[in-house]
C-alpha atoms as a PDB file:
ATOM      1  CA  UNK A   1      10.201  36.436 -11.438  1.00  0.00           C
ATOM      2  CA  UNK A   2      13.787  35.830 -12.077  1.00  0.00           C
ATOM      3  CA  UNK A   3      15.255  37.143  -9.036  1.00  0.00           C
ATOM      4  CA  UNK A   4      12.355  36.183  -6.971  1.00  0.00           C
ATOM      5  CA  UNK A   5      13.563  32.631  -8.131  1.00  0.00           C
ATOM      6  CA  UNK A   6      17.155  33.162  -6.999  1.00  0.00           C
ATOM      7  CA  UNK A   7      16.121  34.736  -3.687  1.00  0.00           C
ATOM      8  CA  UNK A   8      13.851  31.824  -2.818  1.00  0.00           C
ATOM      9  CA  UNK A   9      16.050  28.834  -4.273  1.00  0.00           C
ATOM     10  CA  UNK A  10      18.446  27.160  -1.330  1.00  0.00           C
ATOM     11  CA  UNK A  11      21.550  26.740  -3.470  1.00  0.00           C
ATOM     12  CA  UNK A  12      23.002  28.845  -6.185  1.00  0.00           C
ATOM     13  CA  UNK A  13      22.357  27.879  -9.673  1.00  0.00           C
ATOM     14  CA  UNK A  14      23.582  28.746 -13.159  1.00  0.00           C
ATOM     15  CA  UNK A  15      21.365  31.138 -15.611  1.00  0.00           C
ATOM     16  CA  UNK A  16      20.913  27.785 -17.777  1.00  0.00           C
ATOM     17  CA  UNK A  17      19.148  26.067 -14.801  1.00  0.00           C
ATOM     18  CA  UNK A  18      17.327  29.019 -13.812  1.00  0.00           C
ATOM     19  CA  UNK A  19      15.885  29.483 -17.622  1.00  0.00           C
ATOM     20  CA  UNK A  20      15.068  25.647 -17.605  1.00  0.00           C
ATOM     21  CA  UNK A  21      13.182  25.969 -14.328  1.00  0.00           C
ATOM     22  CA  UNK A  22      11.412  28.938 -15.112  1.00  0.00           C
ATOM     23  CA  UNK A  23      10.617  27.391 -19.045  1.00  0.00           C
ATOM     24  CA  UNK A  24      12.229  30.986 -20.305  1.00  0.00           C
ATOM     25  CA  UNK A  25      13.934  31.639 -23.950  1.00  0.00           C
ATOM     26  CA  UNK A  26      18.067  31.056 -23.167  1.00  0.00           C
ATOM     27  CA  UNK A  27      19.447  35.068 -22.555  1.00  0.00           C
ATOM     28  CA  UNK A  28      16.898  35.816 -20.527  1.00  0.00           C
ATOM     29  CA  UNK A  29      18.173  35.423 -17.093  1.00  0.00           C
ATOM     30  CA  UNK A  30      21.271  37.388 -18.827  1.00  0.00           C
ATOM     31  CA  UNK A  31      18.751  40.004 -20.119  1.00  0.00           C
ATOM     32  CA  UNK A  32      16.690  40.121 -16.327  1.00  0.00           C
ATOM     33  CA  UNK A  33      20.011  40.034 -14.509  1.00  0.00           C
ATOM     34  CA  UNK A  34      22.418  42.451 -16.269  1.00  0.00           C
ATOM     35  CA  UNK A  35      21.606  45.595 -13.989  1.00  0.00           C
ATOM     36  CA  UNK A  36      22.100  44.039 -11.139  1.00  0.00           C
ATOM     37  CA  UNK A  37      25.454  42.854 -10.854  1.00  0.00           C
ATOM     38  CA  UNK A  38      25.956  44.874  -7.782  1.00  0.00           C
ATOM     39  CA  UNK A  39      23.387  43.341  -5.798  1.00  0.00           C
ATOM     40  CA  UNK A  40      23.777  39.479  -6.973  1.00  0.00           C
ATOM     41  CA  UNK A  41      27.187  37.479  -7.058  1.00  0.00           C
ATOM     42  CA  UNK A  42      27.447  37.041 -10.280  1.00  0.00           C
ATOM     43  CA  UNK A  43      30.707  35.605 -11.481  1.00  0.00           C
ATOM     44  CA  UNK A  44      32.450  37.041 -14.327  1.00  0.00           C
ATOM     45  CA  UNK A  45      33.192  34.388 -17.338  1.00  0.00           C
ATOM     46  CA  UNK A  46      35.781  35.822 -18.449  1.00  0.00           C
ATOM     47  CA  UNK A  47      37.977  35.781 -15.001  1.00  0.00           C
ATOM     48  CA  UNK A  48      37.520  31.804 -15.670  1.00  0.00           C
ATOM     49  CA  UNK A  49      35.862  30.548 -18.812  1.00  0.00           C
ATOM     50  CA  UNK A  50      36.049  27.129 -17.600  1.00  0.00           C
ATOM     51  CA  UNK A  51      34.464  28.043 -14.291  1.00  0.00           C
ATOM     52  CA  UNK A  52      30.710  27.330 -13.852  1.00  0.00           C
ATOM     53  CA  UNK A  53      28.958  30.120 -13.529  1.00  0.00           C
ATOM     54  CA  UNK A  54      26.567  30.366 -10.351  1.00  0.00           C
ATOM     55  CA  UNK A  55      24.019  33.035  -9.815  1.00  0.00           C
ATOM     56  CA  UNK A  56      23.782  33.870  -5.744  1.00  0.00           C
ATOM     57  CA  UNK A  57      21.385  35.245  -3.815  1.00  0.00           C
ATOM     58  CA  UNK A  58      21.831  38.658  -2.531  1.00  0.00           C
ATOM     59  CA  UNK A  59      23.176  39.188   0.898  1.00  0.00           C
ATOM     60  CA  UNK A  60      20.504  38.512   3.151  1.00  0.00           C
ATOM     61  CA  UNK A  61      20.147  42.138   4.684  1.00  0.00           C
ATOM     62  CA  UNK A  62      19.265  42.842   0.575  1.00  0.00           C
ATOM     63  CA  UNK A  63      16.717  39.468   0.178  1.00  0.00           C
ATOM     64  CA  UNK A  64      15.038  40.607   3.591  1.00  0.00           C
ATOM     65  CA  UNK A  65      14.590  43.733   2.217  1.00  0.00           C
ATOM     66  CA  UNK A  66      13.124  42.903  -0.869  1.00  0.00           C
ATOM     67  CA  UNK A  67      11.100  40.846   0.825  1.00  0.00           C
ATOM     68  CA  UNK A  68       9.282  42.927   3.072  1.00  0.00           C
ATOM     69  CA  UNK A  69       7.009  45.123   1.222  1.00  0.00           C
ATOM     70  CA  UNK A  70       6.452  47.317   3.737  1.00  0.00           C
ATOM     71  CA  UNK A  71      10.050  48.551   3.414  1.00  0.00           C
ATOM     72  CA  UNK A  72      10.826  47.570  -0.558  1.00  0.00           C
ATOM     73  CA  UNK A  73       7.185  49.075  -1.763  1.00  0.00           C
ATOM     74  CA  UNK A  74       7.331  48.630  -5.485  1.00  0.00           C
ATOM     75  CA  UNK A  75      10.446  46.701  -6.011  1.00  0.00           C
ATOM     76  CA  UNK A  76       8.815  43.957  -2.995  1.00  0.00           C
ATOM     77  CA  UNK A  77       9.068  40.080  -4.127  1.00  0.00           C
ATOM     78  CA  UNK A  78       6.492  38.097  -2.689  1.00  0.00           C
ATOM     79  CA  UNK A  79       7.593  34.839  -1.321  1.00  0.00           C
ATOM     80  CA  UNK A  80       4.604  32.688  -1.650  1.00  0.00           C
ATOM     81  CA  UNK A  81       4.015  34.128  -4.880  1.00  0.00           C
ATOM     82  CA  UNK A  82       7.721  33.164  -5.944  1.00  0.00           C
ATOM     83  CA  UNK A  83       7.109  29.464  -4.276  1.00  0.00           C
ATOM     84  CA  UNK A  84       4.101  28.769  -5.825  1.00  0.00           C
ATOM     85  CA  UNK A  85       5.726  29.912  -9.057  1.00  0.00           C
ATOM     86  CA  UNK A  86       8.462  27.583  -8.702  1.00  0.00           C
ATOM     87  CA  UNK A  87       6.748  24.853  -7.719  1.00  0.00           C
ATOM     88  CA  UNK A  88       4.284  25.132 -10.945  1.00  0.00           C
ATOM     89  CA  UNK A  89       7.226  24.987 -12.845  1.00  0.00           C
ATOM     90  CA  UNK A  90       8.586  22.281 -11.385  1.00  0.00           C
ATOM     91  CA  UNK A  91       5.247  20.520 -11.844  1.00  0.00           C
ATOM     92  CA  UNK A  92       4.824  21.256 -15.181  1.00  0.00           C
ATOM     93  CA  UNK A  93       8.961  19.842 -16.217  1.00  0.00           C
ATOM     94  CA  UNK A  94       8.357  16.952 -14.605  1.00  0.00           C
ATOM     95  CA  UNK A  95       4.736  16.374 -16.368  1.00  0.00           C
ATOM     96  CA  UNK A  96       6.763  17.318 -19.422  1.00  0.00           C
ATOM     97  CA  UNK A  97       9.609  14.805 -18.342  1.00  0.00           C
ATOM     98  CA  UNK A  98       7.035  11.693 -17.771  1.00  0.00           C
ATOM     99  CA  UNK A  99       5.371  13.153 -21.166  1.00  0.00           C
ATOM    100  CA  UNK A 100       8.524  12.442 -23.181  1.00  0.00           C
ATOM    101  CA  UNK A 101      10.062   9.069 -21.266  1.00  0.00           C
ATOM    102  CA  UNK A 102       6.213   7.667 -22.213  1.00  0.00           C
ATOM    103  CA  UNK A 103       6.453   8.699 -26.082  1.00  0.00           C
ATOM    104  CA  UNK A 104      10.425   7.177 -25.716  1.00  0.00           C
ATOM    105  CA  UNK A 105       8.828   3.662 -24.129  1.00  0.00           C
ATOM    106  CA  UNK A 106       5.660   3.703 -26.481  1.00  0.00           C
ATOM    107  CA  UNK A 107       8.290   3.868 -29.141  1.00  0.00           C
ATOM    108  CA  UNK A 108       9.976   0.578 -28.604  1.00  0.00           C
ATOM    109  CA  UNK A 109       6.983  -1.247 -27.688  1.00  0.00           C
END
């Protein structure tokens, strides 16, 4: 689900946002990711330590690919699948988010 994520997100994001999104354990995206370095633009942190680090998608020849299962067979991400992932996630951190600015309020009423 991890590089379905970055193929279907619209902007490049760091492993930390990805692992927030997705609600995974922090090293994950590391642990999903560190094959395929010569697929995804992954940035080296130790060219630049102080440089953020973005995760980008694959060329698009490679994410078209992928995404046809016709032509990918096994390895085939499906994008509605990865969509409707994301946007339960994104559901369930804002429910989470709403969850814990209530307790905050009901705290200093």
């Amino acid at each position: 689900m991890v590089l379905g994520a970055i193929i279907t997100l619209l902007r490049p994001h760091s492993p930390r946002e990805i692992e927030s999104l997705l609600s995974v354990q922090p090293g994950d995206v590391g642990l999903a990711l560190h094959k395929l370095h010569s697929f995804l633009d992954i940035p080296d942190p130790c060219a630049n330590p102080f440089a953020p680090i973005k995760i980008k998608p694959p060329f698009a020849p490679l994410s078209n690919f992928l995404m046809d299962c016709t032509r990918s067979g096994n390895f085939s991400i499906d994008a509605a699948t990865c969509h409707a992932h994301l946007a339960h996630c994104c559901l369930r951190n804002v429910t989470e988010d709403i969850g814990n600015i209530m307790y905050a309020l009901n705290l200093f009423l």
